[in-house]
Protein backbone atom coordinates (compact mmCIF):
# COMPACT_ATOMS: atom_id res chain seq x y z
CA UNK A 1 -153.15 61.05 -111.50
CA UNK A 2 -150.22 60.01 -109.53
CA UNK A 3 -147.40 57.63 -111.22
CA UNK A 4 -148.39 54.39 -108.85
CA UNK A 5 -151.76 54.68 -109.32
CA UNK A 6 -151.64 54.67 -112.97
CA UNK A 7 -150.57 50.84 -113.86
CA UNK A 8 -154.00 50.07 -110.57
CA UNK A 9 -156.72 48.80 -112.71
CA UNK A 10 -160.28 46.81 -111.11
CA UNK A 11 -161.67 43.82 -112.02
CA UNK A 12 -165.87 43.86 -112.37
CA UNK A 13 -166.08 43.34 -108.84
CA UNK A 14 -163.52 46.21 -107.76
CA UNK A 15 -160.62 43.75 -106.45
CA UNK A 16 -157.11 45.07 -107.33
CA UNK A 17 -156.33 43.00 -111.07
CA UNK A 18 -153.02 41.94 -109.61
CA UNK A 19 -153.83 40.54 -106.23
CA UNK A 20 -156.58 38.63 -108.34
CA UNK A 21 -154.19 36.75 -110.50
CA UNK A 22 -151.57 35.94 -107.61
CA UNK A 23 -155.20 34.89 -105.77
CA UNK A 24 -155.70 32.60 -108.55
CA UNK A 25 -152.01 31.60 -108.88
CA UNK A 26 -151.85 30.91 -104.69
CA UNK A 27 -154.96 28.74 -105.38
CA UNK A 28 -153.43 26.78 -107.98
CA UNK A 29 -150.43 26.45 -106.65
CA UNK A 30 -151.64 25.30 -103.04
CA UNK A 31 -154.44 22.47 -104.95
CA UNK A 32 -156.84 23.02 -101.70
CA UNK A 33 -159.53 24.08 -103.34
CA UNK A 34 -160.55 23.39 -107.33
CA UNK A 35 -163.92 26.20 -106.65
CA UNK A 36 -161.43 28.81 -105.01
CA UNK A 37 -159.25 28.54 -107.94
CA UNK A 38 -162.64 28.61 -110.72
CA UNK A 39 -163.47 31.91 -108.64
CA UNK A 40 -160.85 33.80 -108.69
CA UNK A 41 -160.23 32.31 -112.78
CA UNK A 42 -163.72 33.65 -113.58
CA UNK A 43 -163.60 36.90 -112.00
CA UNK A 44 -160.77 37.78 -114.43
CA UNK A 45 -162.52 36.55 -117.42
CA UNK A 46 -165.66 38.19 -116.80
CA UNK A 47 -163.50 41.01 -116.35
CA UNK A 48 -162.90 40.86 -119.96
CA UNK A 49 -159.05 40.91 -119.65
CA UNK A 50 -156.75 38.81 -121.54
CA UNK A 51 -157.48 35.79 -120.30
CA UNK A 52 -155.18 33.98 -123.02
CA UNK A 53 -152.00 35.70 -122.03
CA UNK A 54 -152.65 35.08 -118.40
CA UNK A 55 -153.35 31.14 -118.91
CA UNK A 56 -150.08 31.21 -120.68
CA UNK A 57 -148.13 33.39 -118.29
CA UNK A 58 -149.14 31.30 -115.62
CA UNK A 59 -147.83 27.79 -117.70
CA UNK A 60 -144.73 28.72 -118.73
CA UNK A 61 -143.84 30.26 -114.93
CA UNK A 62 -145.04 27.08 -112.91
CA UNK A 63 -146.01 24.27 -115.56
CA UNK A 64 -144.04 23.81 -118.69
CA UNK A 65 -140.80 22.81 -116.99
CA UNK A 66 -142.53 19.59 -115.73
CA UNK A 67 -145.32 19.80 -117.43
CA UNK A 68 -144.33 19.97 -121.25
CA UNK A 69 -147.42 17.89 -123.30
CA UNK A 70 -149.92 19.90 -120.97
CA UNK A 71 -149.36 22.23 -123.87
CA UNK A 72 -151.19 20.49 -126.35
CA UNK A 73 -153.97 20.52 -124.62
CA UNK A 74 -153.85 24.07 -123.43
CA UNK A 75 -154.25 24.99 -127.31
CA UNK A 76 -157.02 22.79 -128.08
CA UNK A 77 -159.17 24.33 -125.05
CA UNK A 78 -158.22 27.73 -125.89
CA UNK A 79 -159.30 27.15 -129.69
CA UNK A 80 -162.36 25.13 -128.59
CA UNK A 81 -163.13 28.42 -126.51
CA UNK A 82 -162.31 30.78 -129.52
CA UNK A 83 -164.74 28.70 -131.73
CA UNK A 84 -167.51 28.64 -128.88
CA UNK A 85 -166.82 31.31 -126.21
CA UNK A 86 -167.91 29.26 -123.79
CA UNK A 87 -166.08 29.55 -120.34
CA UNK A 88 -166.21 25.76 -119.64
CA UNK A 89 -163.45 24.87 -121.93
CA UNK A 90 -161.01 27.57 -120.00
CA UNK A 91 -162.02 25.84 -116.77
CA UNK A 92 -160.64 22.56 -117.94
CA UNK A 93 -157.45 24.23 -118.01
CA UNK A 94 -157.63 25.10 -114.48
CA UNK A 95 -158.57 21.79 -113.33
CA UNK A 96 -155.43 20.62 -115.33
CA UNK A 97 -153.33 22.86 -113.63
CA UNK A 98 -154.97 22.59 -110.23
CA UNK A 99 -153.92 18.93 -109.83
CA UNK A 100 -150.15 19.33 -112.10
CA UNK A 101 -147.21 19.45 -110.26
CA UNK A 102 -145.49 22.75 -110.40
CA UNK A 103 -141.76 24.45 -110.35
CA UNK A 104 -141.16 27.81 -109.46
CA UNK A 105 -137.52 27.82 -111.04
CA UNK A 106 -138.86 30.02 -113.88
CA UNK A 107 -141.01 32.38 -112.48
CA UNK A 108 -137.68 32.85 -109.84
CA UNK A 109 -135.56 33.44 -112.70
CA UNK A 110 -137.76 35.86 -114.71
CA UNK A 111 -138.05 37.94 -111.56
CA UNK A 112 -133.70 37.96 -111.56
CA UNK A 113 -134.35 38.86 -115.78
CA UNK A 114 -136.21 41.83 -114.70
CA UNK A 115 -134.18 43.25 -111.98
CA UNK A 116 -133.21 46.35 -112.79
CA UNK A 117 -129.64 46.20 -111.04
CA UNK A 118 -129.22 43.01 -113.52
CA UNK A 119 -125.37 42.88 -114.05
CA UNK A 120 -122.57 39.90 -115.38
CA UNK A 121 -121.23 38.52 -111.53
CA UNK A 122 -118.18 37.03 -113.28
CA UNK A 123 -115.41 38.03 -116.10
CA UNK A 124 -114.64 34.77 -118.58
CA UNK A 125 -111.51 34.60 -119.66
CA UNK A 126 -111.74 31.24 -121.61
CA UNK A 127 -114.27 32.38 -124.36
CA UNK A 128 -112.05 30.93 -127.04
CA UNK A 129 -112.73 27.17 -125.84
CA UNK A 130 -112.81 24.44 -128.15
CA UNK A 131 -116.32 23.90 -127.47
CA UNK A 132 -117.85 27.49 -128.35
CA UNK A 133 -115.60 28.64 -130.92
CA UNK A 134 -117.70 27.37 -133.49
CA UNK A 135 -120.67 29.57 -132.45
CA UNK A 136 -120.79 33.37 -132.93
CA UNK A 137 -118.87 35.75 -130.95
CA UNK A 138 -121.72 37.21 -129.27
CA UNK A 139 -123.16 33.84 -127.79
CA UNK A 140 -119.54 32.90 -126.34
CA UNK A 141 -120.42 34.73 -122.79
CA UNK A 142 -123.64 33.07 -122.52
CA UNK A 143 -122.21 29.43 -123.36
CA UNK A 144 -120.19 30.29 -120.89
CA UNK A 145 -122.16 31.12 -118.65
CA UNK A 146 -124.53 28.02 -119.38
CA UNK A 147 -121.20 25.86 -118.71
CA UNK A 148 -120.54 26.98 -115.28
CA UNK A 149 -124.07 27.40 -114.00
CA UNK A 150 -123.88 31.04 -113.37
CA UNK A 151 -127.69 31.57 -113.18
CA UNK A 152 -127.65 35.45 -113.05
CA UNK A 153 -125.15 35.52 -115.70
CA UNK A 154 -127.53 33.67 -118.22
CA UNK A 155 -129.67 36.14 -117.34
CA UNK A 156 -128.12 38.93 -118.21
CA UNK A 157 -126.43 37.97 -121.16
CA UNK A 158 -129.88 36.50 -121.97
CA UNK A 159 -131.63 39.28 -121.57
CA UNK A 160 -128.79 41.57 -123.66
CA UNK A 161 -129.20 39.07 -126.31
CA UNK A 162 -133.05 39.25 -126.64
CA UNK A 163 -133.32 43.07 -127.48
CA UNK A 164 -132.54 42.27 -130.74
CA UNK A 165 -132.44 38.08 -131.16
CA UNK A 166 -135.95 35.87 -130.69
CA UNK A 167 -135.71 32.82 -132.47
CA UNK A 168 -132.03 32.89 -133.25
CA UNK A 169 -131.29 32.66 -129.14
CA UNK A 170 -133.09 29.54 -129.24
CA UNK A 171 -132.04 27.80 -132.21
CA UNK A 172 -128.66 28.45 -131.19
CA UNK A 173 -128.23 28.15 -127.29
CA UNK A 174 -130.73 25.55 -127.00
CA UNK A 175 -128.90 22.87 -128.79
CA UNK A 176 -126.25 23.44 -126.72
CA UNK A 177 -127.57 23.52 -123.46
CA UNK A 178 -130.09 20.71 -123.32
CA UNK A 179 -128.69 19.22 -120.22
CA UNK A 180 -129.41 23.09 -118.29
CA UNK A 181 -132.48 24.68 -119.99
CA UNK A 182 -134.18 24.66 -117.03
CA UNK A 183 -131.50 27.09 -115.58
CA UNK A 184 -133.14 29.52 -118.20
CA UNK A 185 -136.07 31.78 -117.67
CA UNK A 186 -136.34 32.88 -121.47
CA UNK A 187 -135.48 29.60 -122.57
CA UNK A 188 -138.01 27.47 -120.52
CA UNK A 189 -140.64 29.92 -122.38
CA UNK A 190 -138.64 28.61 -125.65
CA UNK A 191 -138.79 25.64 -124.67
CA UNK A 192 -141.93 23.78 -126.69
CA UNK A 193 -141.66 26.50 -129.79
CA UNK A 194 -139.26 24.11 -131.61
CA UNK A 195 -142.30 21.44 -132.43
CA UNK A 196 -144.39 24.36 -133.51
CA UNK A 197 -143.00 26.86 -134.65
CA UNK A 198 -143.85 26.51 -138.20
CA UNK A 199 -147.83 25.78 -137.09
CA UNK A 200 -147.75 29.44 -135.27
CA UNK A 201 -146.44 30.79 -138.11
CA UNK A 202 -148.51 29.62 -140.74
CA UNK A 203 -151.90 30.50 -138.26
CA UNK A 204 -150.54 34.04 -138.15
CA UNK A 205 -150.27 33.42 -134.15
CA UNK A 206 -147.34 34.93 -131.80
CA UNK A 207 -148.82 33.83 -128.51
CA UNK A 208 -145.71 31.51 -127.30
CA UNK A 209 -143.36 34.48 -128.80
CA UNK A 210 -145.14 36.87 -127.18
CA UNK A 211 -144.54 35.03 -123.86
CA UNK A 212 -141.41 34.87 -124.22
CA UNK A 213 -140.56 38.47 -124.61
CA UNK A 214 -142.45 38.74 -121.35
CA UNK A 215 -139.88 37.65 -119.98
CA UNK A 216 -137.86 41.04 -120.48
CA UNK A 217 -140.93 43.34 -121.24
């Protein structure tokens, strides 16, 4: 089979799986039409696809920016669903996000995270500042970065940072950079764990973690 036909995968009623979730994302994100947006929703669940991951793909890239206590009630639906497997509680969701306002700064600066020509725009030469030089070497460039607003810097120190950090990026940069997390693709998706991180842990879950590395899949 050729190479870019390998990743092309149907839903039940043979539309291309991508264009269906950008169908349902256009749908939400334009609030026209609440049936359009159940449609093209229920097509991918009776699809049998992750339906989770895409619900939460879809928050943290439009949603949680603006949106953060719609989270709370994301889980309860999704565990109502997992205790009933009844569609209906999904759907709630959608209505929820059909009529929340959205933000595209995320999604925009995931799509710079996964560029593949990703590179630093800018040498620092003030990494010994009094206000970093009580964090670790390695976040210096990023702080940095986060102090001058060089968006595709964060980025890619972001992104260097994550191959081998998860929890510690956050619990370290975040604190810092209240004032400009929503500058930060991988951050935004961060950006709720802090309440609950202990409550996914104990449950054995890694949904929001598992977002998050999305970002740099």
């Amino acid at each position: 089979m050729p190479e870019q036909y390998e990743s092309f995968k149907l839903t039940r009623f043979l539309y291309n799986e991508e264009e269906v979730k950008l169908s349902l994302i256009t749908s939400l994100l334009n609030k026209k039409n609440l049936l359009e947006s159940y449609y093209w929703f229920s097509e991918l669940y009776y699809s049998k696809l992750d339906i989770c991951d895409i619900i939460w793909e879809i928050y943290f890239d439009y949603y949680a920016l603006i949106n953060p206590k719609l989270e709370q009630y994301i889980c309860k639906k999704i565990n109502d669903w997992k205790e009933k497997q009844e569609i209906e509680h999904l759907l709630y969701i959608i209505k929820n996000l059909n009529i929340s306002k959205h933000d595209c700064r995320v999604f925009l600066l995931r799509q710079i995270s996964n560029s593949p020509n990703l590179c630093q725009t800018f040498i620092y030469l003030d990494c010994k500042s009094k206000t970093i030089k009580d964090y670790d070497n390695k976040y210096h460039h990023i702080l940095i970065s986060l102090k001058y607003k060089r968006w595709i810097d964060i980025c890619y120190y972001l992104k260097k940072l994550f191959i081998t950090l998860t929890w510690e990026i956050y619990s370290t940069v975040v604190p810092r950079s209240r004032a400009h997390c929503s500058c930060l693709s991988a951050v935004n998706r961060f950006m709720r764990l802090e309440q609950t991180w202990k409550l996914i842990i104990n449950k054995g879950s890694e949904t929001r973690l598992t977002m998050a590395r999305r970002v740099f899949r």
